[in-house]
Protein backbone atom coordinates (compact mmCIF):
# COMPACT_ATOMS: atom_id res chain seq x y z
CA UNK A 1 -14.12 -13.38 -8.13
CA UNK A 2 -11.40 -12.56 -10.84
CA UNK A 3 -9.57 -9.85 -9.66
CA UNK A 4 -7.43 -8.30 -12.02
CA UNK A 5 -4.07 -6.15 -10.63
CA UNK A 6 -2.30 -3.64 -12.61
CA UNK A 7 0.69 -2.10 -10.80
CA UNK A 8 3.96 0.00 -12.52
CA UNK A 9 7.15 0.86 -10.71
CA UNK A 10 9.87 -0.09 -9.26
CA UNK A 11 10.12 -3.51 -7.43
CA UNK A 12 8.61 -1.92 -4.29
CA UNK A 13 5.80 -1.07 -6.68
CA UNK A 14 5.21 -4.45 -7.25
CA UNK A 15 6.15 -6.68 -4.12
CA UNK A 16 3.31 -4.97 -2.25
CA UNK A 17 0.74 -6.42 -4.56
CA UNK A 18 2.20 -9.77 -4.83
CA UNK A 19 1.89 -10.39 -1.22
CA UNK A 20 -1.93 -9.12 -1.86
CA UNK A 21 -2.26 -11.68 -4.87
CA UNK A 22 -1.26 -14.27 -2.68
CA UNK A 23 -3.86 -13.78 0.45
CA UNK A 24 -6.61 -13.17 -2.32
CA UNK A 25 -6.12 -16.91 -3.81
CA UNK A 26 -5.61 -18.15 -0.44
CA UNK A 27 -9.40 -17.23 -0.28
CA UNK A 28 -10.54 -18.69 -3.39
CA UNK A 29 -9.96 -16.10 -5.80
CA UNK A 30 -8.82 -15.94 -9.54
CA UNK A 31 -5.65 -13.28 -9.70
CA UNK A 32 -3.70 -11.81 -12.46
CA UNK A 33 -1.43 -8.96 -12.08
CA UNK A 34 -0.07 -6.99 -15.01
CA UNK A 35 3.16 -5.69 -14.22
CA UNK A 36 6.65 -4.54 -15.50
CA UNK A 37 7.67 -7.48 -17.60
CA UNK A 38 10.98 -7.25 -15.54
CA UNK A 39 9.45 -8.98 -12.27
CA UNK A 40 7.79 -11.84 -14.14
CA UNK A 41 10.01 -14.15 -12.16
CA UNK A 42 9.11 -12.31 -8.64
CA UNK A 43 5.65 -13.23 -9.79
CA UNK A 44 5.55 -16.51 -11.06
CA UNK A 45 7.51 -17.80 -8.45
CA UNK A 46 5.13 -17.62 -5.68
CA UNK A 47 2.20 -19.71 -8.50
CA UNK A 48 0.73 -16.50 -9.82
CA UNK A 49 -0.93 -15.51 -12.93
CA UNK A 50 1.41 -12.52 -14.76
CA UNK A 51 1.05 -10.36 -17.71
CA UNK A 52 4.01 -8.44 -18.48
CA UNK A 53 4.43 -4.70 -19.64
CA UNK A 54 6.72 -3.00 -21.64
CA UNK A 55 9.80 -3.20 -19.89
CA UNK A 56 10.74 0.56 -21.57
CA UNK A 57 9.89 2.88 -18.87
CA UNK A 58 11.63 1.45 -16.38
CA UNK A 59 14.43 0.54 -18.04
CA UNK A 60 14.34 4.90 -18.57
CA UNK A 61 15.96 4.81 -14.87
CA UNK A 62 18.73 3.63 -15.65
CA UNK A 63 19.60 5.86 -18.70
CA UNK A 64 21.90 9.06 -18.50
CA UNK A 65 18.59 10.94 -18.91
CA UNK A 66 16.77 8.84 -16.24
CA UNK A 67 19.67 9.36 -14.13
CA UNK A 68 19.86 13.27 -14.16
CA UNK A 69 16.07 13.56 -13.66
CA UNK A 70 16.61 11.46 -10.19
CA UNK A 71 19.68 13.25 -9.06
CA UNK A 72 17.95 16.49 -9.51
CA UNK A 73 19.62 19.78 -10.19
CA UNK A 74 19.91 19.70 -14.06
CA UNK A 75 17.25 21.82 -14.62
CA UNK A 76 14.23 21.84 -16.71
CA UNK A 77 15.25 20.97 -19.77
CA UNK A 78 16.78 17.45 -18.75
CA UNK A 79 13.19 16.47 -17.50
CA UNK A 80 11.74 17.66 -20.63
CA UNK A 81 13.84 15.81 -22.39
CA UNK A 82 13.08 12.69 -20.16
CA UNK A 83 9.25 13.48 -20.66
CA UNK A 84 10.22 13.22 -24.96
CA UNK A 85 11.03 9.57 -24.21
CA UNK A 86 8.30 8.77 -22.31
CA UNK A 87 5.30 10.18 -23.88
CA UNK A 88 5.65 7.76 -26.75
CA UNK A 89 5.86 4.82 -24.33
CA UNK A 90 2.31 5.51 -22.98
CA UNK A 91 -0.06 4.65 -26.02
CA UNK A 92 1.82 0.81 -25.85
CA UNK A 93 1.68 0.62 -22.37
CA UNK A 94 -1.88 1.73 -22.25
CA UNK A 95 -2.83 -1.17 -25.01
CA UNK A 96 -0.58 -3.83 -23.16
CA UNK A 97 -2.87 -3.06 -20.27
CA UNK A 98 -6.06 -3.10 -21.93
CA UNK A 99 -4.86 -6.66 -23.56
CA UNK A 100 -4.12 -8.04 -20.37
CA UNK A 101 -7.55 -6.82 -18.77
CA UNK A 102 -8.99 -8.28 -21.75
CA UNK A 103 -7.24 -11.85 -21.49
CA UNK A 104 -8.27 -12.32 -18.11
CA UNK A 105 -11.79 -10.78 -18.25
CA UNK A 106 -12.10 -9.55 -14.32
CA UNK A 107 -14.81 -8.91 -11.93
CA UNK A 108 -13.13 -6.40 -10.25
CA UNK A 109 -9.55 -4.25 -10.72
CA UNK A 110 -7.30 -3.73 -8.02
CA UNK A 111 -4.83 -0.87 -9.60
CA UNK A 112 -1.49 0.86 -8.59
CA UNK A 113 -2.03 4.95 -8.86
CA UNK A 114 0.79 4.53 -11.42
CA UNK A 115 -1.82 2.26 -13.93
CA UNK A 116 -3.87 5.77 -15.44
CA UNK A 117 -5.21 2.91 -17.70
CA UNK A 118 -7.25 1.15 -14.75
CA UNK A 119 -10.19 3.72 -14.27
CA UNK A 120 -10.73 3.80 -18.39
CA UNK A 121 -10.79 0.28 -18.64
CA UNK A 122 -12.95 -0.47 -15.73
CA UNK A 123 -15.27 2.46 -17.20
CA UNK A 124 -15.53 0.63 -20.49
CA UNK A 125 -16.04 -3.32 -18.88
CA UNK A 126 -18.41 -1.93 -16.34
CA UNK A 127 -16.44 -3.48 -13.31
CA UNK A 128 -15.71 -1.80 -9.92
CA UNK A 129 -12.06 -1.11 -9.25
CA UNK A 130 -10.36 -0.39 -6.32
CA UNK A 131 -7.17 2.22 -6.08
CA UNK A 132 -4.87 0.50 -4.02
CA UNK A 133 -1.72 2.42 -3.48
CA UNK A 134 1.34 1.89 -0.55
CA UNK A 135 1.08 5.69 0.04
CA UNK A 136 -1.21 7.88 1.15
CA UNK A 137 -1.92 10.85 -1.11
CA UNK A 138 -5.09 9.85 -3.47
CA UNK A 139 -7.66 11.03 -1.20
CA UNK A 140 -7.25 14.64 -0.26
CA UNK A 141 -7.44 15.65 3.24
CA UNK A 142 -6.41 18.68 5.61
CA UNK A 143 -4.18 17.05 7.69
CA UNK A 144 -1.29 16.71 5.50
CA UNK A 145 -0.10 17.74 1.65
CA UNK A 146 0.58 15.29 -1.20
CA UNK A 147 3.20 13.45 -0.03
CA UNK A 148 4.42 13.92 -3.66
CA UNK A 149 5.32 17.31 -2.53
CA UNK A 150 8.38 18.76 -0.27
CA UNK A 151 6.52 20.36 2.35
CA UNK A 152 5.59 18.65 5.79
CA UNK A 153 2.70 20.89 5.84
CA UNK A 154 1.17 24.38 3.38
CA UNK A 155 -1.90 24.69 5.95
CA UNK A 156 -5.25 25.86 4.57
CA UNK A 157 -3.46 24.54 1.00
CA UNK A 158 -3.08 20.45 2.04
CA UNK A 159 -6.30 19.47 1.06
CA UNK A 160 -5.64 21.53 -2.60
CA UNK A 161 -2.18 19.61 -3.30
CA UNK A 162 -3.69 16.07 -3.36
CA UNK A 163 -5.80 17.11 -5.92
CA UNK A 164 -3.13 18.61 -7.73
CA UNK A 165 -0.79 16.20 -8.08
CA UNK A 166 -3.82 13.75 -8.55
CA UNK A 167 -4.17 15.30 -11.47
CA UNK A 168 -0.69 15.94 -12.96
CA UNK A 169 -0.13 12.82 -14.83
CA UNK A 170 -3.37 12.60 -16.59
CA UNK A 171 -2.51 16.55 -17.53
CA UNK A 172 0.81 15.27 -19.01
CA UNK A 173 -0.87 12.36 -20.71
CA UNK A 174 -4.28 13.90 -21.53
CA UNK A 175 -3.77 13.61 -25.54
CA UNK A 176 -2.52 10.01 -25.55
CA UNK A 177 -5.53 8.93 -22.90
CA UNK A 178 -8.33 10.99 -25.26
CA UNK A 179 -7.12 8.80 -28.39
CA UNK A 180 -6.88 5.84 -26.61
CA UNK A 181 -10.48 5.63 -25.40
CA UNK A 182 -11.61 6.36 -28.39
CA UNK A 183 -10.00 3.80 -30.23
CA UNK A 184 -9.04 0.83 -28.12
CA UNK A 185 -12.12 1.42 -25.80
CA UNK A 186 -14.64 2.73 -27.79
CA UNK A 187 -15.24 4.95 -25.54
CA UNK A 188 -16.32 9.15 -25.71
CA UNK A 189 -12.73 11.19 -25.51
CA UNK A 190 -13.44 12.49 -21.77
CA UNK A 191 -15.20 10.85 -19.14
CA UNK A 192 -18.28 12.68 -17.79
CA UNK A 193 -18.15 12.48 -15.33
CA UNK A 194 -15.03 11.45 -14.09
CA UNK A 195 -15.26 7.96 -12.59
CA UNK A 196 -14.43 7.02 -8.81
CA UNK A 197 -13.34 4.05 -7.37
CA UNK A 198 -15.71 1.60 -6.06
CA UNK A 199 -12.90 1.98 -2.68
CA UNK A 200 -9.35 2.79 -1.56
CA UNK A 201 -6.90 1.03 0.16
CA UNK A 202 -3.55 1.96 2.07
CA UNK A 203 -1.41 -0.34 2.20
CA UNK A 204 0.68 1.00 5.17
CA UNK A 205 0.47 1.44 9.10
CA UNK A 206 -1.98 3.42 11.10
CA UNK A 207 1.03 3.31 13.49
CA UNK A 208 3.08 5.30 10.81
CA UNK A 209 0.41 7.54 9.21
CA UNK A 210 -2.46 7.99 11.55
CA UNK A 211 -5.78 8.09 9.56
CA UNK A 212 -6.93 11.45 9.01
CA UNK A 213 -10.61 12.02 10.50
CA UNK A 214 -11.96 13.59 7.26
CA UNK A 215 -11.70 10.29 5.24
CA UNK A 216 -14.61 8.30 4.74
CA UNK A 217 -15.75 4.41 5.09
CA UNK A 218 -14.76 3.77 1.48
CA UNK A 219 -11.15 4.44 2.89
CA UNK A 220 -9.32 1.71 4.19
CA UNK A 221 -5.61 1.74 5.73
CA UNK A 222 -4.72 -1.43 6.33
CA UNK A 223 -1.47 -2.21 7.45
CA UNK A 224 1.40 -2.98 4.83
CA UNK A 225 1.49 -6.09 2.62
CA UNK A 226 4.24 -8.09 3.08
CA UNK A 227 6.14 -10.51 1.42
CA UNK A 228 8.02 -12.94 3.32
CA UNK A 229 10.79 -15.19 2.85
CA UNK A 230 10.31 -17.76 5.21
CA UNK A 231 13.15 -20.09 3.04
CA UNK A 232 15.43 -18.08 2.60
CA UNK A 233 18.53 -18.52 4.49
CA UNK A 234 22.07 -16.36 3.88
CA UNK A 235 24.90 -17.72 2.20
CA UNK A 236 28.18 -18.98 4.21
CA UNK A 237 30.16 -15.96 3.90
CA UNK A 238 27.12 -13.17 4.63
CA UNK A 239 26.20 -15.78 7.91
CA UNK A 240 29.62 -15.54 9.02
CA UNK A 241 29.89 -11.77 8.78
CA UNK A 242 26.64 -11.76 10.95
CA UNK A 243 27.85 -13.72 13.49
CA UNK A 244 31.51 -12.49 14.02
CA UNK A 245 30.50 -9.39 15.58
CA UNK A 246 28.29 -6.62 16.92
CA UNK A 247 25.23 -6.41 14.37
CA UNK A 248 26.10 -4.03 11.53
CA UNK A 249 24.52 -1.29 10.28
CA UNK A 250 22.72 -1.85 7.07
CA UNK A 251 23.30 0.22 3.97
CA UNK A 252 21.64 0.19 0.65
CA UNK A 253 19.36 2.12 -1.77
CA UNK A 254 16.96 -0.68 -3.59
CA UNK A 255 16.83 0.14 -6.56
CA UNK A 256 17.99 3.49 -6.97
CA UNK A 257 20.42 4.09 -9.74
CA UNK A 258 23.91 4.71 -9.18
CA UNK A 259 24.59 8.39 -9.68
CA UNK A 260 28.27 8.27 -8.09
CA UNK A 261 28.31 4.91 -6.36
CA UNK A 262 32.17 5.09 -5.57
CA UNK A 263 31.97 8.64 -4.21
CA UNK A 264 28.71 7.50 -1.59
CA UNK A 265 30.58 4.47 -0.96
CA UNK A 266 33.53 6.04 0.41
CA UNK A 267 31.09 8.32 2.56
CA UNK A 268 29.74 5.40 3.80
CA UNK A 269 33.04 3.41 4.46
CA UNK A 270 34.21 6.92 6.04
CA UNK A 271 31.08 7.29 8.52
CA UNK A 272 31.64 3.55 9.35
CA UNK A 273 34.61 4.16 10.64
CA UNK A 274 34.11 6.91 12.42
CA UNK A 275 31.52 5.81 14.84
CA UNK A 276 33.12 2.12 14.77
CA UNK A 277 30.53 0.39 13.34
CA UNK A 278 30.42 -2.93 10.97
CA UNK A 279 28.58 -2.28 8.11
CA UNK A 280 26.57 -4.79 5.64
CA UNK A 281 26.20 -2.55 1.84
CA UNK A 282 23.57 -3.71 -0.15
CA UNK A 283 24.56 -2.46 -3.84
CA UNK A 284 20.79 -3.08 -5.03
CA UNK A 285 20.21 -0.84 -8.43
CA UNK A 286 23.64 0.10 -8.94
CA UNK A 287 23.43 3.24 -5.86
CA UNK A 288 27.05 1.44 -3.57
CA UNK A 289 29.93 0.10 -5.26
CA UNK A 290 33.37 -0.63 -4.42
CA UNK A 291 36.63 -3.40 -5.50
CA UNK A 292 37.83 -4.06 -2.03
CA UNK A 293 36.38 -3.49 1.05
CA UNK A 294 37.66 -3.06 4.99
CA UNK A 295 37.21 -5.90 7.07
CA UNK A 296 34.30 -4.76 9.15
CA UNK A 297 31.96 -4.02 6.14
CA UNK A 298 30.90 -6.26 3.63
CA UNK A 299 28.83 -5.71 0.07
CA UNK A 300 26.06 -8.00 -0.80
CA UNK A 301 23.62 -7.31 -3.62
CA UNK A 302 20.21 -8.01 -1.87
CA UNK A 303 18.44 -9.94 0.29
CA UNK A 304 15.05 -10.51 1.74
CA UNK A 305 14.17 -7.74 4.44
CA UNK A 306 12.29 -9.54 6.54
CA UNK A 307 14.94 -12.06 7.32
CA UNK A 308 17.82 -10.12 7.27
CA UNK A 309 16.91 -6.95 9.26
CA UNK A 310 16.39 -8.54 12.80
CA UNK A 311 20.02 -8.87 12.29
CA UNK A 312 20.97 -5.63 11.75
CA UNK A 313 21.59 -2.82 14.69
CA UNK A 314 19.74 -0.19 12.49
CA UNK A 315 19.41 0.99 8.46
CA UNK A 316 20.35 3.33 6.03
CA UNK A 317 18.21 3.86 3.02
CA UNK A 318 16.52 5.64 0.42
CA UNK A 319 12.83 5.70 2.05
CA UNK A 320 11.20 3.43 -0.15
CA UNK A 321 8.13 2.58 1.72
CA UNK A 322 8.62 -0.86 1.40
CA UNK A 323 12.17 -0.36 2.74
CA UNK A 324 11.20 2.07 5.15
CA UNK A 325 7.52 -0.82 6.46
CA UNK A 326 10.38 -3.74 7.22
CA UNK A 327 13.05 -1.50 9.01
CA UNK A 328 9.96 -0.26 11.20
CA UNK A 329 8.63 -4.02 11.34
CA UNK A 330 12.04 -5.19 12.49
CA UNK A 331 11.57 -2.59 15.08
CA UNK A 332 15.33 -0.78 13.98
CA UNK A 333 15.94 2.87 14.20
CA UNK A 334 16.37 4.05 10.16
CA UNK A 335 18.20 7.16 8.60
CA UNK A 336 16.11 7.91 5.32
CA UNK A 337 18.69 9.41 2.77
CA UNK A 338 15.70 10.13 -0.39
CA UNK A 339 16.47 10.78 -3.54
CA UNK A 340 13.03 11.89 -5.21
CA UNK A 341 9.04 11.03 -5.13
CA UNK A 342 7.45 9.55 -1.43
CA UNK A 343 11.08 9.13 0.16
CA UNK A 344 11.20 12.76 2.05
CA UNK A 345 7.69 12.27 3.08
CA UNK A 346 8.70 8.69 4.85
CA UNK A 347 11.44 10.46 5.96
CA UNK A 348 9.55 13.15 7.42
CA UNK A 349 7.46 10.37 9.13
CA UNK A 350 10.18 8.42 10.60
CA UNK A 351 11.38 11.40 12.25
CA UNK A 352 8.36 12.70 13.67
CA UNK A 353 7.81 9.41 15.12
CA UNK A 354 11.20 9.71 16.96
CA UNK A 355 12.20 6.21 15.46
CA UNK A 356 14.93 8.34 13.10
CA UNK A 357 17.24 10.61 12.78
CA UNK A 358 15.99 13.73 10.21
CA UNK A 359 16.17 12.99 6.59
CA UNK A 360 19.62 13.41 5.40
CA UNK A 361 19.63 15.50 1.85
CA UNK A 362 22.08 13.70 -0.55
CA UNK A 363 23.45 16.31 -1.98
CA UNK A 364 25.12 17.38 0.74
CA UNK A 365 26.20 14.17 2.36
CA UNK A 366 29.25 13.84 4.02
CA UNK A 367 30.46 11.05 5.93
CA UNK A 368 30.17 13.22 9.08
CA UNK A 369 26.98 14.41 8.39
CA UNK A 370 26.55 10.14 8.14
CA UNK A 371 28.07 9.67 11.34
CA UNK A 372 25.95 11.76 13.16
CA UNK A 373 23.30 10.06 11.78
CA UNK A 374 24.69 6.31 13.10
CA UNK A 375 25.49 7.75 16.06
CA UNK A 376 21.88 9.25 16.75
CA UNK A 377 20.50 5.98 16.14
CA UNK A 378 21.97 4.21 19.14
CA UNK A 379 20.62 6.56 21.40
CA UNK A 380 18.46 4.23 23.70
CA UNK A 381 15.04 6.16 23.61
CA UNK A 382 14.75 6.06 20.01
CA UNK A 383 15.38 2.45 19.86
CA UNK A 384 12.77 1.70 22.11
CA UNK A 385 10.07 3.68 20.47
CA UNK A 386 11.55 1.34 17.67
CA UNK A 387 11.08 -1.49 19.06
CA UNK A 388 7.46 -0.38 20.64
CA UNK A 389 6.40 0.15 16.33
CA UNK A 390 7.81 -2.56 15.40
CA UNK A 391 5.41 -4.25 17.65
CA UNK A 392 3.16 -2.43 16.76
CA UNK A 393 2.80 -3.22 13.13
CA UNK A 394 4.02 -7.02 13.54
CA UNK A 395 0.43 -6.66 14.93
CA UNK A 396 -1.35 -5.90 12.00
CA UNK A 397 -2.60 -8.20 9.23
CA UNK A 398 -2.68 -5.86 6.20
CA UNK A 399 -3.38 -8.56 3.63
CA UNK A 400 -6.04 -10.00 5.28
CA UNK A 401 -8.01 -6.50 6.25
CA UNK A 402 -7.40 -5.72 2.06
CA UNK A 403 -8.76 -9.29 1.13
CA UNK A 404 -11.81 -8.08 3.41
CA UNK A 405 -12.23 -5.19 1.65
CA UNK A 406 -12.01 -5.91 -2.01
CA UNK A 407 -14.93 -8.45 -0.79
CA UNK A 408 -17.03 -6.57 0.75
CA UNK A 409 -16.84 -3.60 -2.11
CA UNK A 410 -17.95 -5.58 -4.70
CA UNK A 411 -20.69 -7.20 -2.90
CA UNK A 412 -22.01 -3.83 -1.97
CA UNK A 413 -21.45 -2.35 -5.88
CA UNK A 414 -24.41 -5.15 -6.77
CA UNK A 415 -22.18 -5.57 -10.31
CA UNK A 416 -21.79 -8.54 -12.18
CA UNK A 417 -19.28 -8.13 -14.47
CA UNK A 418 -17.29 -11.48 -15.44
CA UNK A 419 -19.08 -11.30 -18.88
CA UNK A 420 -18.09 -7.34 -19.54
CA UNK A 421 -14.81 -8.33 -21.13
CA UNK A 422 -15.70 -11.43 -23.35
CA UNK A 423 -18.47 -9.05 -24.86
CA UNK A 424 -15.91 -6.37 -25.82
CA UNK A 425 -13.81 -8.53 -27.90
């Protein structure tokens, strides 16, 4: 097969579906992914086909404008003005997409929620796709909301949200997608009716989100996709640091922007202190910064989860689900600080699971607020039901139950499609 990924986001947007690229050529397949043209080098690296998008939208979170929609509180008009910027974006990312699909010519698409391209252009080819997402939230059930929304639960309403927030972007983008079929695809302005996907996969742990019973066979949660290091190995000084003491607490917000990074720095260095911990600051997207440091923290920029987390005595992070899947892995407690989208809902989770203490709301952080936090984290029953997950999901195979499948949907869709793209050029 030819299996064509399109995926937009941040880097945890991406790593996901390189580790998925990976098991699929391990088993004979052609891959391509389409991506931010930022992580061409995460892609590349690891032998893989890339086409690289416009680099624009991204690049939008770290803008003043990109930065006030994140930190929340600004009101309306700053994410209007934030939508202004993007809406012009979407007619070249939508033709960089189609261009890539067209390059490769795919059997199949395996798409991000993020690509609103991927169900148009597998319309038009004639190819099955597959939504593949590291969240759950694209097929509606009763048993939770969107996790796009701030509620842990709105009752008789949950099954209604999914739907609704489903829908939201192509609302937003409705004009720009009408114009686009018509001209790039040749196809009729709306859909009717509105395609499904051939399947859906989850890329995250029963363990973490148990399956709800009202989803169907064309539903698959599969464990997370990850994407080991196995080389990597941590540079003199960071080793050192490791070694000299009792494991630190880890600190760091991927790539969140940094809103105040020397104000949530000192919070950090303050909470530290408090509870007498060492402390390893990862300064990722810009979120921790500091000149000098005390001697039982240090600052790195990043490095690979999965190696450096069995080191570590627990984490503090944003709630990126890839974040959040390799603290759980590593079977260490985690305090989710979010700062917008899926983070409070993997917040939520960790809680709930007893594995965490409760989300901690950034705009109110204070470095005892933080130290509370550290402190609940040591308590010995939550570190065992830590350790118990982590288990639990070092367990699963998530690649390898996705590579199954992608398979077994298109065999069962009886389409033949490798041609559908050399015909529409």
């Amino acid at each position: 097969m030819r299996i064509a990924i399109q995926t937009l986001g941040t880097r945890g947007d991406v790593q996901p579906y390189v580790a998925l690229a990976r098991g699929l050529r391990r088993r004979g397949h052609d891959v391509q992914i389409a991506g931010p043209a930022q992580f061409e080098t995460m892609v590349t690296r690891h032998g893989l086909a890339f086409a690289p998008l416009p680099a624009e939208l991204l690049a939008l979170i770290d803008t003043p404008a990109g930065k006030a929609a994140i930190a929340g509180g600004h009101g309306v008009l700053t994410r209007l003005r934030l939508l202004r910027q993007i809406v012009p974006m979407m007619r070249r990312l939508l033709d960089a997409e189609w261009a890539a699909v067209m390059g490769f010519a795919p059997d199949v698409i395996v798409h991000h929620p993020k690509s609103l391209a991927s169900r148009h252009m597998a319309e038009a080819l004639s190819c099955p796709r597959i939504l593949a997402s590291p969240l759950p939230g694209l097929t509606p059930t009763a048993a939770f909301p969107s996790p796009l929304l701030p509620f842990a639960s709105l009752g008789p309403f949950n099954r209604a949200s999914h739907a609704l927030v489903m829908g939201s972007a192509n609302v937003v983008f409705a004009g720009t997608i009408r114009t686009w079929r018509m001209e790039a695809l040749k196809l009729p302005a709306r859909p009717r009716p509105p395609p499904e996907p051939s399947g859906t996969l989850y890329a995250y742990s029963r363990h973490v989100v148990p399956i709800p019973p009202d989803w169907g066979r064309d539903v698959r949660v599969t464990g997370y996709w990850f994407l080991d290091d196995p080389d990597w190995r941590p540079p003199e000084a960071l080793a050192s640091f490791l070694a000299d003491g009792e494991p630190p607490v880890y600190v760091g917000f991927g790539s969140m922007p940094g809103l105040d990074p020397q104000r949530l720095t000192a919070i950090v260095l303050e909470a530290l202190a408090r509870t007498g911990k060492r402390g390893l600051l990862a300064s990722g997207g810009g979120a921790l910064a500091a000149e000098t440091l005390p001697p039982q923290a240090r600052m790195i920029d990043a490095a690979p989860h999965d190696r450096l987390f069995p080191f570590v005595s627990g984490t503090i992070h944003h709630g990126g689900a890839g974040t959040t899947a390799a603290s759980l892995r590593a079977g260490k407690p985690c305090a989710i600080c979010p700062f917008f989208g899926d983070q409070p809902f993997w917040g939520r989770r960790v809680a709930a699971l007893g594995v965490g203490p409760p989300p901690l709301d950034r705009r109110t952080l204070s470095a005892d607020r933080l130290a509370a936090a550290i402190a609940a984290m040591e308590d010995q029953a939550m570190r065992h039901r830590a350790r118990l997950l982590g288990d639990a999901i070092r367990d699963e195979d998530g690649v390898e139950a996705a590579v199954r499948f992608i398979e077994a949907r298109y065999q069962s869709s009886g389409v033949n499609s490798s041609n559908s793209a050399k015909k529409h050029r």
